[in-house]
C-alpha atoms as a PDB file:
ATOM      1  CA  UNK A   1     135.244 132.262  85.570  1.00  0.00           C
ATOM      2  CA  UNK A   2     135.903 134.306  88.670  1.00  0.00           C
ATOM      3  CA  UNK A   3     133.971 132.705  91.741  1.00  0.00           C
ATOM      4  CA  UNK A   4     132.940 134.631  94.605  1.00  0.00           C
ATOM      5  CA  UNK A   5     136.157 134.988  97.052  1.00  0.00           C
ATOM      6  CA  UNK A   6     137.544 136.541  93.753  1.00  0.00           C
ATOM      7  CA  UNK A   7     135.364 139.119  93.592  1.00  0.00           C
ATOM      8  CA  UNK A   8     136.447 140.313  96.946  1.00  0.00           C
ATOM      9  CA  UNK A   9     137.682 143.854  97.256  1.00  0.00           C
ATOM     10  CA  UNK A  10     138.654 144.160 100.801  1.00  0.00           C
ATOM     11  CA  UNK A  11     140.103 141.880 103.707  1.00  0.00           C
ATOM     12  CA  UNK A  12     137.584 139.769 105.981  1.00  0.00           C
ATOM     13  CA  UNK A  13     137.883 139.689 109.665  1.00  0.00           C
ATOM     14  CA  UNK A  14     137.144 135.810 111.190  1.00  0.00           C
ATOM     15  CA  UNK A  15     135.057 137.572 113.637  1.00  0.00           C
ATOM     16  CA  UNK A  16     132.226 135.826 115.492  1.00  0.00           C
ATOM     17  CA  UNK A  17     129.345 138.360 117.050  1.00  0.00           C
ATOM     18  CA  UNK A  18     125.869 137.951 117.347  1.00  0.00           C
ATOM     19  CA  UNK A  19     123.241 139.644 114.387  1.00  0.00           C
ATOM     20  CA  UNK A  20     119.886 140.152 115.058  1.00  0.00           C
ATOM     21  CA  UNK A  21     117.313 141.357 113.012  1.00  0.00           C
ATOM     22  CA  UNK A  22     113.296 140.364 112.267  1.00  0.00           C
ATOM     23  CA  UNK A  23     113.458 138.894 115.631  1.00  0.00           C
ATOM     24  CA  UNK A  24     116.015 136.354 114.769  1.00  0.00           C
ATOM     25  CA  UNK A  25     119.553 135.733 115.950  1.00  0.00           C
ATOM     26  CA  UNK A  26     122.576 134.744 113.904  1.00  0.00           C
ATOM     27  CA  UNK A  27     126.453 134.645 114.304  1.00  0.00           C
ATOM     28  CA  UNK A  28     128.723 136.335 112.011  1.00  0.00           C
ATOM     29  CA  UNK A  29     131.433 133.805 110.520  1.00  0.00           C
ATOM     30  CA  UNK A  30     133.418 136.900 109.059  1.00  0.00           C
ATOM     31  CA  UNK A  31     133.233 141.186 108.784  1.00  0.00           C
ATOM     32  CA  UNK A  32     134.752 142.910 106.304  1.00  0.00           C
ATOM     33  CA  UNK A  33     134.068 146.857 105.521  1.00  0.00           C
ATOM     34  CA  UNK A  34     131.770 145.894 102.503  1.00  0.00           C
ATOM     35  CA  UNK A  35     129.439 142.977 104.179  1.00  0.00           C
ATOM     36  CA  UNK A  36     129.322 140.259 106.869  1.00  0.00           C
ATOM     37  CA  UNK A  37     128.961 136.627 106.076  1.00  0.00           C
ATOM     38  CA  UNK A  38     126.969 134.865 109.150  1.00  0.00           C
ATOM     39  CA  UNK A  39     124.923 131.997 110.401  1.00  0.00           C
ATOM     40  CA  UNK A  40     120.987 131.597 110.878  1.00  0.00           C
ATOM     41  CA  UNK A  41     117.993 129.844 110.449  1.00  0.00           C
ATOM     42  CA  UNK A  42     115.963 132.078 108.756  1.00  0.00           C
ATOM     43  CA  UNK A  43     115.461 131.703 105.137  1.00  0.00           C
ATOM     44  CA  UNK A  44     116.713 134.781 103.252  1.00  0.00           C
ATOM     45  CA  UNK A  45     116.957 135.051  99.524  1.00  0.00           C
ATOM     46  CA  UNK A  46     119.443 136.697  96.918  1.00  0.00           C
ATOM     47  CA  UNK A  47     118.640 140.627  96.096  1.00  0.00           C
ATOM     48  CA  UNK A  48     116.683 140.397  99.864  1.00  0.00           C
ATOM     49  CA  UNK A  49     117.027 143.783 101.562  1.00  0.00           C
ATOM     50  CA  UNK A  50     117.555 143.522 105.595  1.00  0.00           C
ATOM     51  CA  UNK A  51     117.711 145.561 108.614  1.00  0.00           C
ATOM     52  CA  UNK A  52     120.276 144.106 111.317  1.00  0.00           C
ATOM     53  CA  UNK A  53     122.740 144.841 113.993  1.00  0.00           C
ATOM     54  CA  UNK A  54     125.608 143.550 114.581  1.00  0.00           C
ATOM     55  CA  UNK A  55     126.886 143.409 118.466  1.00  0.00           C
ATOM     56  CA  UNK A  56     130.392 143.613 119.568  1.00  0.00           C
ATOM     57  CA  UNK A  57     131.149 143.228 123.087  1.00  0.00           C
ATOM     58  CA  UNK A  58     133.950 144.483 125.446  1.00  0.00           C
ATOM     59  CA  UNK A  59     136.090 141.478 124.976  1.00  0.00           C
ATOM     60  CA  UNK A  60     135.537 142.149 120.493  1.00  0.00           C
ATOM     61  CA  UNK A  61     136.368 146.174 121.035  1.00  0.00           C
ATOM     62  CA  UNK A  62     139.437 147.298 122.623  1.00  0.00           C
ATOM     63  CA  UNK A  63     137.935 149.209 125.441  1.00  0.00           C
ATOM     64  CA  UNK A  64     135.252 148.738 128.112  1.00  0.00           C
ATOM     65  CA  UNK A  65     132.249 149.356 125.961  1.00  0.00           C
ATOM     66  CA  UNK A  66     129.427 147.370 124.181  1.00  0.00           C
ATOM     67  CA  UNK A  67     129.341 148.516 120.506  1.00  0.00           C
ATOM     68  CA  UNK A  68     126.270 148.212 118.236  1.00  0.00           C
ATOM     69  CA  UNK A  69     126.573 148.340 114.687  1.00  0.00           C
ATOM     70  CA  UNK A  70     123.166 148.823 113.043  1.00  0.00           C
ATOM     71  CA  UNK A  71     123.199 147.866 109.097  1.00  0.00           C
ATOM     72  CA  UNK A  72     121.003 147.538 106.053  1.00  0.00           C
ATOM     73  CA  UNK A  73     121.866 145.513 103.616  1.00  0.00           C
ATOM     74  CA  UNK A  74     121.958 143.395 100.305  1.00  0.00           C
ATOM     75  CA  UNK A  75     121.863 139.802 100.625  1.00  0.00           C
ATOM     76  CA  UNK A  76     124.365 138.664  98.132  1.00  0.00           C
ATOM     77  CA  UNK A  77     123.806 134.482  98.419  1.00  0.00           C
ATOM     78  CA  UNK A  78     122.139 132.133 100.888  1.00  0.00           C
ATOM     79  CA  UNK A  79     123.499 128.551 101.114  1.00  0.00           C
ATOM     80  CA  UNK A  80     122.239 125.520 103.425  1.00  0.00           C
ATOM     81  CA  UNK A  81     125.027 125.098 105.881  1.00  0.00           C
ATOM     82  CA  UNK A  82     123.658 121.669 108.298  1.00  0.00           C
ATOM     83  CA  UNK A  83     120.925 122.926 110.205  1.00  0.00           C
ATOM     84  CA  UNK A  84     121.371 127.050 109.427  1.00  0.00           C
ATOM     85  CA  UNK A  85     121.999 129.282 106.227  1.00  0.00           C
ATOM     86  CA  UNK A  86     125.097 130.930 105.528  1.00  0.00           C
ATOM     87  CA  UNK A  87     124.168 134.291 104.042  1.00  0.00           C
ATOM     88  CA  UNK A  88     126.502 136.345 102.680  1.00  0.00           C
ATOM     89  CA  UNK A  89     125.177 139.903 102.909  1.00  0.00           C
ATOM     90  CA  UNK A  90     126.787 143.654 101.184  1.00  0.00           C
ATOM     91  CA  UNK A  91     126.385 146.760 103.448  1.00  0.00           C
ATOM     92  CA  UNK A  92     124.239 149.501 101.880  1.00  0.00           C
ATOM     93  CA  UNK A  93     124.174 151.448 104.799  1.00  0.00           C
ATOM     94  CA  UNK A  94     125.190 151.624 108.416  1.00  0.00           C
ATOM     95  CA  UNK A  95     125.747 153.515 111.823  1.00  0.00           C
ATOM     96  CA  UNK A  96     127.134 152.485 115.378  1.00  0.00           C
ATOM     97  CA  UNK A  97     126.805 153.367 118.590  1.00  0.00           C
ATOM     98  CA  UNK A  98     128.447 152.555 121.859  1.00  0.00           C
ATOM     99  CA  UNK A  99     126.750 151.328 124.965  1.00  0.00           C
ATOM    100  CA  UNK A 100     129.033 151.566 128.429  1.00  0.00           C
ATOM    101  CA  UNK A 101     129.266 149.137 131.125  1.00  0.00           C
END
């Protein structure tokens, strides 16, 4: 039986940003071009659909610019991690946009 990192089609970045949505705040643990996996205290549930944004900053992006990466998605699994959820979450759609200091 395969388990989840197996399943894996493309490489994950150890990135760690901040994601907001529903007027929560998370941290990403990893990014990958199909999902994010990231940190909260919300409770969200397998086959969830979410609104979110993911925020790079100028020291994340190679140039002098805030980048925001709004993203709908799938939430794949949700697992108690201490005090927060680790939710594991497949894009379904997204678009960015660049803010400049």
């Amino acid at each position: 039986m395969l388990d989840a990192r197996d399943k894996r089609h493309s490489h994950r970045f150890p990135i760690q940003v901040p994601v907001l949505f529903d007027s929560e705040q998370g941290e990403t643990r990893d990014v990958s071009v199909e999902g994010v996996y990231f940190f909260c205290k919300a409770t969200l549930r397998p086959g969830d659909n979410i609104d979110f944004s993911l925020q790079f900053d100028k020291n994340t992006v190679s140039n002098d610019s805030h980048m925001y990466f709004a993203c709908r998605g799938t939430v794949l699994r949700s697992e108690k991690n201490g005090q927060r959820n680790g939710v594991a979450v497949r894009f379904t759609d997204s678009e960015h946009s660049h803010l400049f200091v």
